[in-house]
PDB file of N, CA and C in Angstrom:
ATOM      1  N   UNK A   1     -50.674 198.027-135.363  1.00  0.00           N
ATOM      2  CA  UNK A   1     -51.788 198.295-136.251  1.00  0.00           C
ATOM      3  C   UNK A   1     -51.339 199.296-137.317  1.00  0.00           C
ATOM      4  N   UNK A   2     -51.948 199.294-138.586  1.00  0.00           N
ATOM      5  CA  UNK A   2     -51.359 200.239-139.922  1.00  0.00           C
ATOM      6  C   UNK A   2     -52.188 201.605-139.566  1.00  0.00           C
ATOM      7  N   UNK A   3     -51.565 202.488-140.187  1.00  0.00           N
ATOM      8  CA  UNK A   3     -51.659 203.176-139.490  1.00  0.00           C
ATOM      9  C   UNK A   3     -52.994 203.826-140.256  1.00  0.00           C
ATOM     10  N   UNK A   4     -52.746 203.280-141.815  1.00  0.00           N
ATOM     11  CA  UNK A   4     -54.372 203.849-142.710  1.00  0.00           C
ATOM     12  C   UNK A   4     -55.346 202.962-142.013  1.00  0.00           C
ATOM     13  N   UNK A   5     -55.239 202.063-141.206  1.00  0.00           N
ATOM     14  CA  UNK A   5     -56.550 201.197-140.610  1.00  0.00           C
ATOM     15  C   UNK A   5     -56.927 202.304-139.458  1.00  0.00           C
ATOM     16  N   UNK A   6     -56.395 202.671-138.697  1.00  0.00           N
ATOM     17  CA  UNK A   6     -56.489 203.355-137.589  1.00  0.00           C
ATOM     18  C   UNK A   6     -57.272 204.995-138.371  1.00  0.00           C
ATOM     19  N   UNK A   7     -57.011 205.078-139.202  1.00  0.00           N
ATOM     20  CA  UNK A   7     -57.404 206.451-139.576  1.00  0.00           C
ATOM     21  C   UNK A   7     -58.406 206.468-140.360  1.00  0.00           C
ATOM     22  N   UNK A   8     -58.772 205.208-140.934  1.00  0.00           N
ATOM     23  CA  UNK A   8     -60.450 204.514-141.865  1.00  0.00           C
ATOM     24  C   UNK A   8     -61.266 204.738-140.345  1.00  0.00           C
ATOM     25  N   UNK A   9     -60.509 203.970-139.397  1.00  0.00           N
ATOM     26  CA  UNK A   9     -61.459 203.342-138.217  1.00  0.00           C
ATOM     27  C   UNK A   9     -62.057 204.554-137.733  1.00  0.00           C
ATOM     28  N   UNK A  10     -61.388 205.522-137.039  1.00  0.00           N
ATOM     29  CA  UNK A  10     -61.457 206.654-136.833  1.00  0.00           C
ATOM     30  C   UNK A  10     -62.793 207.473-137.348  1.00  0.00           C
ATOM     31  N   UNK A  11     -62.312 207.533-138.539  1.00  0.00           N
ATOM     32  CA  UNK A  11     -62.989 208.292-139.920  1.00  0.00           C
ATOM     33  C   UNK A  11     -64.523 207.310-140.011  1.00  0.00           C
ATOM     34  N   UNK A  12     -64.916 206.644-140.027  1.00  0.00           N
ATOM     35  CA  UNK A  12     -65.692 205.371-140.024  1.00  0.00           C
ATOM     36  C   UNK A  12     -67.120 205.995-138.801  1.00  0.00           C
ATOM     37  N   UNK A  13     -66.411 205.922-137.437  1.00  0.00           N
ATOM     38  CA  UNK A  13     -66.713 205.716-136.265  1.00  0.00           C
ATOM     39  C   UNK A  13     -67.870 207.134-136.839  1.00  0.00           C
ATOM     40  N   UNK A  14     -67.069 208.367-137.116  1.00  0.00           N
ATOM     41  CA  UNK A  14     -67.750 209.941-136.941  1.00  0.00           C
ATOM     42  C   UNK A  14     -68.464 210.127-137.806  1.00  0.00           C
ATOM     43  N   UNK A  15     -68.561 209.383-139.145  1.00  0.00           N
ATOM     44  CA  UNK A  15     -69.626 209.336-140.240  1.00  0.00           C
ATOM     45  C   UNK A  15     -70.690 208.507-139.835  1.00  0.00           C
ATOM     46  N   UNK A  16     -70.193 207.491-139.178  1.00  0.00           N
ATOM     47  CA  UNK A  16     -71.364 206.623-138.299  1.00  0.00           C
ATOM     48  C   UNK A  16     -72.438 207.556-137.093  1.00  0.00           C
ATOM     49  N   UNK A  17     -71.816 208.189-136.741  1.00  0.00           N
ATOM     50  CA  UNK A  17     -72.208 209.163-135.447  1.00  0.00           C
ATOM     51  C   UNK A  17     -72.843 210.270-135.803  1.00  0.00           C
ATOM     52  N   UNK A  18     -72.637 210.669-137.083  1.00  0.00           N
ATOM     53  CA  UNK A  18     -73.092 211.904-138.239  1.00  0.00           C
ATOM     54  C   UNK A  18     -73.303 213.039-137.258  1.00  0.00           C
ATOM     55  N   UNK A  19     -73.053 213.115-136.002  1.00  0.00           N
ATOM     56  CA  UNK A  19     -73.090 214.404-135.446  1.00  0.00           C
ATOM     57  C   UNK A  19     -71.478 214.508-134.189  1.00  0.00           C
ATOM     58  N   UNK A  20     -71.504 216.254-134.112  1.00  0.00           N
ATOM     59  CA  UNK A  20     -70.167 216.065-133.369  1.00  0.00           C
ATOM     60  C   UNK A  20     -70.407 215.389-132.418  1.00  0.00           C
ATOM     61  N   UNK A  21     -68.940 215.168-131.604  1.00  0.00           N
ATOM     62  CA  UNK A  21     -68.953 214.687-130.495  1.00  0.00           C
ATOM     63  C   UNK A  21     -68.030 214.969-129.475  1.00  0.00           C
ATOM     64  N   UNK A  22     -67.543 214.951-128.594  1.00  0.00           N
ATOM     65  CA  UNK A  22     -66.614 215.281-127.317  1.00  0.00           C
ATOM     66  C   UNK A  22     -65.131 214.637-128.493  1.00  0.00           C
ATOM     67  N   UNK A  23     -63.885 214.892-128.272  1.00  0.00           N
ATOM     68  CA  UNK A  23     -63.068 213.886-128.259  1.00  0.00           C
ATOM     69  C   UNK A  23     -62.878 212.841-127.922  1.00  0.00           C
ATOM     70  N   UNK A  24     -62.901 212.829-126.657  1.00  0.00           N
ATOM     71  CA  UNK A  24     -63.118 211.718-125.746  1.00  0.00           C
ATOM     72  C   UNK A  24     -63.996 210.663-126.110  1.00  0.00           C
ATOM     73  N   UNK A  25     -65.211 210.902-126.338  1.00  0.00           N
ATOM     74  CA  UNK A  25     -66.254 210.142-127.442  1.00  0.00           C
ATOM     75  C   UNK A  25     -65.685 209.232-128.148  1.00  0.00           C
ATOM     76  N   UNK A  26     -64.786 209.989-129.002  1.00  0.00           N
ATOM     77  CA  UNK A  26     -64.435 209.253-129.847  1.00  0.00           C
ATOM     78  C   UNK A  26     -63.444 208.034-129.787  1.00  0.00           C
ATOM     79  N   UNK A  27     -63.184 208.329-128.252  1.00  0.00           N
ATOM     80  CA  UNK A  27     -61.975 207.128-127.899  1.00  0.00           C
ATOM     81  C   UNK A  27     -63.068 205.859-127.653  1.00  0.00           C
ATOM     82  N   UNK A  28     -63.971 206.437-127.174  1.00  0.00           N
ATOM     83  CA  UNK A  28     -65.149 205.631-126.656  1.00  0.00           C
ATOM     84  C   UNK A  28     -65.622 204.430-128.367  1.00  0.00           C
ATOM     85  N   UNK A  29     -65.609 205.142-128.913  1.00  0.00           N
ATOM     86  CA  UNK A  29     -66.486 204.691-130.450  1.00  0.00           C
ATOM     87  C   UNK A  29     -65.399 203.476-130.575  1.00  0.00           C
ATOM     88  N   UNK A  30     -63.996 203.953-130.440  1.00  0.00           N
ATOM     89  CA  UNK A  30     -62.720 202.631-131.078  1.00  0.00           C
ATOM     90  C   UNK A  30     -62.395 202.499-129.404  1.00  0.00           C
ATOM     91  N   UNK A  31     -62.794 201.405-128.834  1.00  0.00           N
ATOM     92  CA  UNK A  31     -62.356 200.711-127.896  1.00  0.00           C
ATOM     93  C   UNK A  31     -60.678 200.201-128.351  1.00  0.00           C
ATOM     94  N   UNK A  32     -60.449 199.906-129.201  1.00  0.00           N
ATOM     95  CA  UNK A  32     -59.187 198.954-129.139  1.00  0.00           C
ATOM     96  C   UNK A  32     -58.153 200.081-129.610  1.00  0.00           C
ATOM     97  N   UNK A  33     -58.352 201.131-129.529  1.00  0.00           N
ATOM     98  CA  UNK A  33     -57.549 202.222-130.392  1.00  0.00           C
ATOM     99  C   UNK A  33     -57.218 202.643-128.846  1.00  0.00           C
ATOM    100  N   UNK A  34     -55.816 203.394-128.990  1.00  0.00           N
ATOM    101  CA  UNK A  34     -55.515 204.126-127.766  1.00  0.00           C
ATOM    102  C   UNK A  34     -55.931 205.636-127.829  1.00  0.00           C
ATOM    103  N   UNK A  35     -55.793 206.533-126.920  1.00  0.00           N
ATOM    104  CA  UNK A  35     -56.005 208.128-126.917  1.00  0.00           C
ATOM    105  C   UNK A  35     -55.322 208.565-127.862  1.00  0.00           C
ATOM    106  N   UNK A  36     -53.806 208.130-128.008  1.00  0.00           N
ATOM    107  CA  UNK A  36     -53.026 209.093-128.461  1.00  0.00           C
ATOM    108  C   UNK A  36     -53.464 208.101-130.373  1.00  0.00           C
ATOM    109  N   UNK A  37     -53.729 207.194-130.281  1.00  0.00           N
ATOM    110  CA  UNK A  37     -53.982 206.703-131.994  1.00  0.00           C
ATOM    111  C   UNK A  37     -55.102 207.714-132.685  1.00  0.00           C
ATOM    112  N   UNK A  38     -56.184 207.985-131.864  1.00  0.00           N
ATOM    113  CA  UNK A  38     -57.140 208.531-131.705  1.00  0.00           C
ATOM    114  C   UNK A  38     -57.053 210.318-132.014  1.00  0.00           C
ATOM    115  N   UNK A  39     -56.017 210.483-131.163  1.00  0.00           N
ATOM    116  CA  UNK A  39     -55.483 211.899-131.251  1.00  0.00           C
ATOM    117  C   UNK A  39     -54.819 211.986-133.014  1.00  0.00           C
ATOM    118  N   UNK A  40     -54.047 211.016-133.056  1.00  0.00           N
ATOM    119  CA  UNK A  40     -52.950 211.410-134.405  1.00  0.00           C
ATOM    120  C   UNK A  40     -54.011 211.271-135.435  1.00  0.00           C
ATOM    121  N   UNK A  41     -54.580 210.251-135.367  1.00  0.00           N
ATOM    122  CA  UNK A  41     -55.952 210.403-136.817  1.00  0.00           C
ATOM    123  C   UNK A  41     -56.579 211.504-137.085  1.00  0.00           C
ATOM    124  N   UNK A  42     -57.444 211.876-135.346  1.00  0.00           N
ATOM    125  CA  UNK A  42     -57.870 213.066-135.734  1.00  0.00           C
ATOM    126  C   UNK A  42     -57.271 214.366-136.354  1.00  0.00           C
ATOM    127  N   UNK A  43     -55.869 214.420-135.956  1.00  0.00           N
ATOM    128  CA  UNK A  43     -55.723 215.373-136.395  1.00  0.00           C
ATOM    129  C   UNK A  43     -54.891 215.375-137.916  1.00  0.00           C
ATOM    130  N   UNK A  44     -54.801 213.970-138.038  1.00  0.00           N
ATOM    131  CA  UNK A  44     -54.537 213.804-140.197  1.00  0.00           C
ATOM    132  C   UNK A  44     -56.062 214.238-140.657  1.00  0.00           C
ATOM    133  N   UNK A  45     -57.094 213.598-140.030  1.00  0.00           N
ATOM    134  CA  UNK A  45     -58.156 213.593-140.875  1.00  0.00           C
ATOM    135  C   UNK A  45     -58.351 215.154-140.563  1.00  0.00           C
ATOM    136  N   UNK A  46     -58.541 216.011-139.537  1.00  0.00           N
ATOM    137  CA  UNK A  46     -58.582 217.266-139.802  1.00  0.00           C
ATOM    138  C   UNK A  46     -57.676 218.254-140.576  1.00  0.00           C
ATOM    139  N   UNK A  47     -56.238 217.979-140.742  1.00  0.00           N
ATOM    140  CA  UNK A  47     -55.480 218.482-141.749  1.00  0.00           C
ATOM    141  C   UNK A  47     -56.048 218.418-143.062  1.00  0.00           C
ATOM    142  N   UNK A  48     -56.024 216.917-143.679  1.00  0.00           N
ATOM    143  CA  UNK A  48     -56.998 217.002-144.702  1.00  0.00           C
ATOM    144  C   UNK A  48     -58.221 217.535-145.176  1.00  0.00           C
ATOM    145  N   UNK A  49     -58.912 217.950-144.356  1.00  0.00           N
ATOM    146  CA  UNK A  49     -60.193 218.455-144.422  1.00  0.00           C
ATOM    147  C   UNK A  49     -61.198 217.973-144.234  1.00  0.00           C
ATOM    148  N   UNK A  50     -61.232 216.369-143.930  1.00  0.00           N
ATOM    149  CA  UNK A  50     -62.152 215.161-143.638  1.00  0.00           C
ATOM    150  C   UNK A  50     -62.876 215.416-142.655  1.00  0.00           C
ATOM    151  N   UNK A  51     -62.418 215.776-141.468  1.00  0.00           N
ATOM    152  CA  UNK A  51     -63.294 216.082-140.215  1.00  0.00           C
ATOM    153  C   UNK A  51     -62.891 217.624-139.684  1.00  0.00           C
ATOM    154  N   UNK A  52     -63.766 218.043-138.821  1.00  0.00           N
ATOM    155  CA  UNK A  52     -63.647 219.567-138.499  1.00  0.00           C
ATOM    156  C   UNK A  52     -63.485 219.225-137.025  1.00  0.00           C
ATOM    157  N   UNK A  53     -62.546 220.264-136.050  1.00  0.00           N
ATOM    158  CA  UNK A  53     -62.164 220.123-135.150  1.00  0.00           C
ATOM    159  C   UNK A  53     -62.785 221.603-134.381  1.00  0.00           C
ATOM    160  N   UNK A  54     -63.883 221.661-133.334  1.00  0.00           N
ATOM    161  CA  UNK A  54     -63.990 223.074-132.829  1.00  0.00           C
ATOM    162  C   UNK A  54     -63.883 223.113-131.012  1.00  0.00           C
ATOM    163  N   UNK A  55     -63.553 224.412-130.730  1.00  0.00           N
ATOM    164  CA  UNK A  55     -63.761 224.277-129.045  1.00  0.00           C
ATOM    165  C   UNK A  55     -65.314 225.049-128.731  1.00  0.00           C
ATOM    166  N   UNK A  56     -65.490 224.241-127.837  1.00  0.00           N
ATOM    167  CA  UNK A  56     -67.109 224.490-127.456  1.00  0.00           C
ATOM    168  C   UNK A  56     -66.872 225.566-126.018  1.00  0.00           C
ATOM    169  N   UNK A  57     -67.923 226.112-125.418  1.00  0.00           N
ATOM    170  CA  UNK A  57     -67.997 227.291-124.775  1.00  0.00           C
ATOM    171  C   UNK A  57     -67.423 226.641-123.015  1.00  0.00           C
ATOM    172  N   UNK A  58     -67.597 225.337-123.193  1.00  0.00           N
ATOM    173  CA  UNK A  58     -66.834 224.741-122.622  1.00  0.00           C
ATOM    174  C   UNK A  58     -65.620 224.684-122.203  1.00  0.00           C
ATOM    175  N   UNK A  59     -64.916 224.651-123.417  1.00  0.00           N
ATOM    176  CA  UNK A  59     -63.551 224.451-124.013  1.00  0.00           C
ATOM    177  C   UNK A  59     -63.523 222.843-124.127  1.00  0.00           C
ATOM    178  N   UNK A  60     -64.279 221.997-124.301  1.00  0.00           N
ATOM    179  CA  UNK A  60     -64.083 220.984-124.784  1.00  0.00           C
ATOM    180  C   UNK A  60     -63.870 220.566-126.300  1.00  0.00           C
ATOM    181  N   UNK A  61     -63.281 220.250-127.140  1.00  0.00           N
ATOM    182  CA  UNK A  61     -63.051 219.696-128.208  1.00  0.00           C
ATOM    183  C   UNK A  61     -64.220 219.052-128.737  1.00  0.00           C
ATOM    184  N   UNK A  62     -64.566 219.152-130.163  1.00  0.00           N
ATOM    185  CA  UNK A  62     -65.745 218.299-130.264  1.00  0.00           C
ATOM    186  C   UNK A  62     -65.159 218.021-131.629  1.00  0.00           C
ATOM    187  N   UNK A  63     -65.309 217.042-132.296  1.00  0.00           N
ATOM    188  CA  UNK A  63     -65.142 216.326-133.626  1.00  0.00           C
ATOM    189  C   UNK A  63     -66.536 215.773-134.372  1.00  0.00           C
ATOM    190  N   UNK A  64     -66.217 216.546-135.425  1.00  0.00           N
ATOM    191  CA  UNK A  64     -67.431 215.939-136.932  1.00  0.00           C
ATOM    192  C   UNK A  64     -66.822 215.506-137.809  1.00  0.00           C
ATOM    193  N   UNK A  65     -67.251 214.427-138.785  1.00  0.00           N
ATOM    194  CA  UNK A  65     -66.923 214.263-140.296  1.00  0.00           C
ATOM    195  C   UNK A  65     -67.667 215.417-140.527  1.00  0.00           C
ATOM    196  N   UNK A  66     -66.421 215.988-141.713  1.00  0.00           N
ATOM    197  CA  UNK A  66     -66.464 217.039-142.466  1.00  0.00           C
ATOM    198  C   UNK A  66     -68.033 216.946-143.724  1.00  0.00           C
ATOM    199  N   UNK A  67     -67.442 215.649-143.986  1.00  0.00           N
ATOM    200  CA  UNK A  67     -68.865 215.036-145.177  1.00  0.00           C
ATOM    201  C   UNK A  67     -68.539 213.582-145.003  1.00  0.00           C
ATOM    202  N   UNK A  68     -70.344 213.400-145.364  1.00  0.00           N
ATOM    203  CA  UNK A  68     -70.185 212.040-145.151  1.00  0.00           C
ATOM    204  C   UNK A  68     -70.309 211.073-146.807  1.00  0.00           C
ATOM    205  N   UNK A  69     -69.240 210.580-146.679  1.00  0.00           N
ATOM    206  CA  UNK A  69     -68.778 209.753-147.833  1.00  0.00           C
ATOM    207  C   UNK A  69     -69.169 208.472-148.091  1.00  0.00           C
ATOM    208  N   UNK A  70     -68.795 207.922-149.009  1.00  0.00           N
ATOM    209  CA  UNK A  70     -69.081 206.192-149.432  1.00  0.00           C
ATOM    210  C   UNK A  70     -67.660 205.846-149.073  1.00  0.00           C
ATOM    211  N   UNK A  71     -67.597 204.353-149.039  1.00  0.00           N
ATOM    212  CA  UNK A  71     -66.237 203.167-149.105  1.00  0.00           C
ATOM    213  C   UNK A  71     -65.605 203.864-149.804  1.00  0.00           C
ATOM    214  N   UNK A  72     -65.634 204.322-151.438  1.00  0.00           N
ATOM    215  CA  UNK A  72     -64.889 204.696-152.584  1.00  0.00           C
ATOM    216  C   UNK A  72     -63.771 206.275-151.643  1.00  0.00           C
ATOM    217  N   UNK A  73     -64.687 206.513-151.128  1.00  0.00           N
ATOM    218  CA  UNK A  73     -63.771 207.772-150.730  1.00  0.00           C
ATOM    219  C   UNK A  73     -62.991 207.915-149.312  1.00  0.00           C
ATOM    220  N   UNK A  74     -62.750 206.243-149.042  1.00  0.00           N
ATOM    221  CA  UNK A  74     -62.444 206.213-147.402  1.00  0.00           C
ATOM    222  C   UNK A  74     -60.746 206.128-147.695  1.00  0.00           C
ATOM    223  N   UNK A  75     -59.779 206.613-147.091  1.00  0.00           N
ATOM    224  CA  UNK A  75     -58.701 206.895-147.348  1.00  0.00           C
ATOM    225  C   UNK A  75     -57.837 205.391-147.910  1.00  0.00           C
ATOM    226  N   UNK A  76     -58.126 204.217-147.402  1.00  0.00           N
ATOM    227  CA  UNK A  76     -57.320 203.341-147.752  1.00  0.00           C
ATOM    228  C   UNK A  76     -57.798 203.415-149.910  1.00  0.00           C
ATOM    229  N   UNK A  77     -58.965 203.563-150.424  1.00  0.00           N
ATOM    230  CA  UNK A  77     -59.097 203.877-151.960  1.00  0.00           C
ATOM    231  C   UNK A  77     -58.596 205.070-152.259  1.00  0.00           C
ATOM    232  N   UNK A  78     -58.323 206.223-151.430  1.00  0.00           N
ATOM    233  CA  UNK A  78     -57.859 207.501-152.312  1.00  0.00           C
ATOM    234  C   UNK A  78     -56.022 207.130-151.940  1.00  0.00           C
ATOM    235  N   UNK A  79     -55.538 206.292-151.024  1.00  0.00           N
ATOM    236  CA  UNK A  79     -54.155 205.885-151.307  1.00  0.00           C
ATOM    237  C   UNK A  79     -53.678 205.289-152.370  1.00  0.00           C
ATOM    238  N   UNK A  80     -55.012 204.169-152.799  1.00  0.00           N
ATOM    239  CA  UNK A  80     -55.021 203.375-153.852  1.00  0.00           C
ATOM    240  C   UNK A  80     -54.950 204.038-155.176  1.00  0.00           C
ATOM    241  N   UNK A  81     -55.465 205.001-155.274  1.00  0.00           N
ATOM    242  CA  UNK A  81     -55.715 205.791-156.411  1.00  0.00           C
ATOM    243  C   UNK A  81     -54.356 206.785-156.509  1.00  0.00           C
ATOM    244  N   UNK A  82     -53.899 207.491-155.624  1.00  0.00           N
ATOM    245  CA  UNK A  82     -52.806 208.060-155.200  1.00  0.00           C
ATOM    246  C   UNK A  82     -51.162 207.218-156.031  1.00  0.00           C
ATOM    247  N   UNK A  83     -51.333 205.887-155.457  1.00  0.00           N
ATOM    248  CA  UNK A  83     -50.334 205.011-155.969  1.00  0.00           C
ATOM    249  C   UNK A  83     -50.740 204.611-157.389  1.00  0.00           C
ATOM    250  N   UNK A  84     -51.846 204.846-158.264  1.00  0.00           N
ATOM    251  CA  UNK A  84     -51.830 204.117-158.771  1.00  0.00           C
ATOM    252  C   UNK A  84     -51.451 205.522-160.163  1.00  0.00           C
ATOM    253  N   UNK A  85     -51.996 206.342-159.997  1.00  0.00           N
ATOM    254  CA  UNK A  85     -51.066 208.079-160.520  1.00  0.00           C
ATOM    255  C   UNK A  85     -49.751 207.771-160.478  1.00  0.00           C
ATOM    256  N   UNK A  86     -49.110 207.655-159.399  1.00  0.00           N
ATOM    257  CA  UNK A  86     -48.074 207.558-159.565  1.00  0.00           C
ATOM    258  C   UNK A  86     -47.197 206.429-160.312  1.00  0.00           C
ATOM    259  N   UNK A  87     -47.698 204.890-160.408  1.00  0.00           N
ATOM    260  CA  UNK A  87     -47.036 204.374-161.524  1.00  0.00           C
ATOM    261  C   UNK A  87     -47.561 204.433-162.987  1.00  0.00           C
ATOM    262  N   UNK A  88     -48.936 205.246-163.137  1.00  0.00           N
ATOM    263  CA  UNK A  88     -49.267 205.725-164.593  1.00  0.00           C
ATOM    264  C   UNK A  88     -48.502 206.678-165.399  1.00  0.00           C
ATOM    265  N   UNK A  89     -47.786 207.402-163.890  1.00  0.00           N
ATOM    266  CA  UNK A  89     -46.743 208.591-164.822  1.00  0.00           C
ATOM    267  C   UNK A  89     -45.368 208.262-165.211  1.00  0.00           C
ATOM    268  N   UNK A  90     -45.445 206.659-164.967  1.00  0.00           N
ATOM    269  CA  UNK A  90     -43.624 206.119-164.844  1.00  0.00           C
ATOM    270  C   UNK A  90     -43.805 205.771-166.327  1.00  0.00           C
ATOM    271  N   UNK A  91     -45.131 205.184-166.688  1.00  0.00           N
ATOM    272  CA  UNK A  91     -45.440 204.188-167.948  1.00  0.00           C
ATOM    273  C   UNK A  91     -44.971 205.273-169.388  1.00  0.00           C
ATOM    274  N   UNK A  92     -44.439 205.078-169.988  1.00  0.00           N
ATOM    275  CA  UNK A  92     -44.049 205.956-171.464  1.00  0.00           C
ATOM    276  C   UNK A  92     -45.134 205.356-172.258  1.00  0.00           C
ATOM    277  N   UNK A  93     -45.285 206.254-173.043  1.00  0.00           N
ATOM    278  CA  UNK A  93     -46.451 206.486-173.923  1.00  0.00           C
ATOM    279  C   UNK A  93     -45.624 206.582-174.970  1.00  0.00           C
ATOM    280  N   UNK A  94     -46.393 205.687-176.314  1.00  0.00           N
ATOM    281  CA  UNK A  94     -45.878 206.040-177.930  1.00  0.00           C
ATOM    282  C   UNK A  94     -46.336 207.490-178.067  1.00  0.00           C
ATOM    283  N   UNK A  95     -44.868 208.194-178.497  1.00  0.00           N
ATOM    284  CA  UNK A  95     -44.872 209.487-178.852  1.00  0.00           C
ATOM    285  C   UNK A  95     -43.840 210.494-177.667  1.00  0.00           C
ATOM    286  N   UNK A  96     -44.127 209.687-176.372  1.00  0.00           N
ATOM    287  CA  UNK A  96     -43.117 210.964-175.362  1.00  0.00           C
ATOM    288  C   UNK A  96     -41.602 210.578-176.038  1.00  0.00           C
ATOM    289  N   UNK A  97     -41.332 211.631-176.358  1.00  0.00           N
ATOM    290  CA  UNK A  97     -39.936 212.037-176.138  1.00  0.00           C
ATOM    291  C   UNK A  97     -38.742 211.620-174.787  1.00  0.00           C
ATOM    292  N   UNK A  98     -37.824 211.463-174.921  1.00  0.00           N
ATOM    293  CA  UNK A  98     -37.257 210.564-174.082  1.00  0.00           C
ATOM    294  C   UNK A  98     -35.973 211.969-173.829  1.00  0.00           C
ATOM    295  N   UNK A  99     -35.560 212.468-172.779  1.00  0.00           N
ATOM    296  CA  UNK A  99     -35.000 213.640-172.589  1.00  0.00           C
ATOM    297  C   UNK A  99     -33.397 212.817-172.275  1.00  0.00           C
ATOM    298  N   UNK A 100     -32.355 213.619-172.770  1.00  0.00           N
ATOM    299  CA  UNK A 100     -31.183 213.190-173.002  1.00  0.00           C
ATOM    300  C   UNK A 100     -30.775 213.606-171.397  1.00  0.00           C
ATOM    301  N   UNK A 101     -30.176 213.334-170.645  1.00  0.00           N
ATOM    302  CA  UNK A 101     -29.149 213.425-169.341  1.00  0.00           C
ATOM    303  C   UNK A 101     -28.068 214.189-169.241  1.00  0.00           C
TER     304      UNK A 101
END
């Protein structure tokens, strides 16, 4: 499985759920996802800032979407947008200067 599908799916599941939840939960939400797929998303989408990760008095783990977004802002379009910066800055423009080697 790719690995931006696994991390939409993920991301998907906790905006759907709009409130925290156990970790574990969340393995529950993606049946076809394993623990550890589950684990690595969460913790891209919490690097990024997408979802918030806290320990409860428990010490159980609980996971939220950070905010809840539209399609436009689900990671497989901000890759899209990402790649697409990057071949806008390859394109020369009438007028750049062309730097000697």
């Amino acid at each position: 499985m790719v690995v931006s599908h696994i991390i939409e799916q993920v991301q998907q599941a906790l905006e759907q759920t709009g409130t925290d939840c156990p970790m574990e939960d969340v393995v529950d939400l993606c049946p076809d996802l394993t623990w550890n797929q589950v684990f690595l998303a969460i913790d891209y989408l919490s690097r990024t800032g997408q979802v918030r990760v806290t320990l409860d008095q428990n010490r159980t783990y609980r996971v939220r979407a950070a905010r809840v977004e539209t399609s436009e802002g689900s990671y497989a379009s901000i890759a899209k947008e990402i790649r697409a910066g990057e071949a806008a800055s390859r394109i020369s423009r009438p007028g750049d200067q062309v730097q000697p080697r």
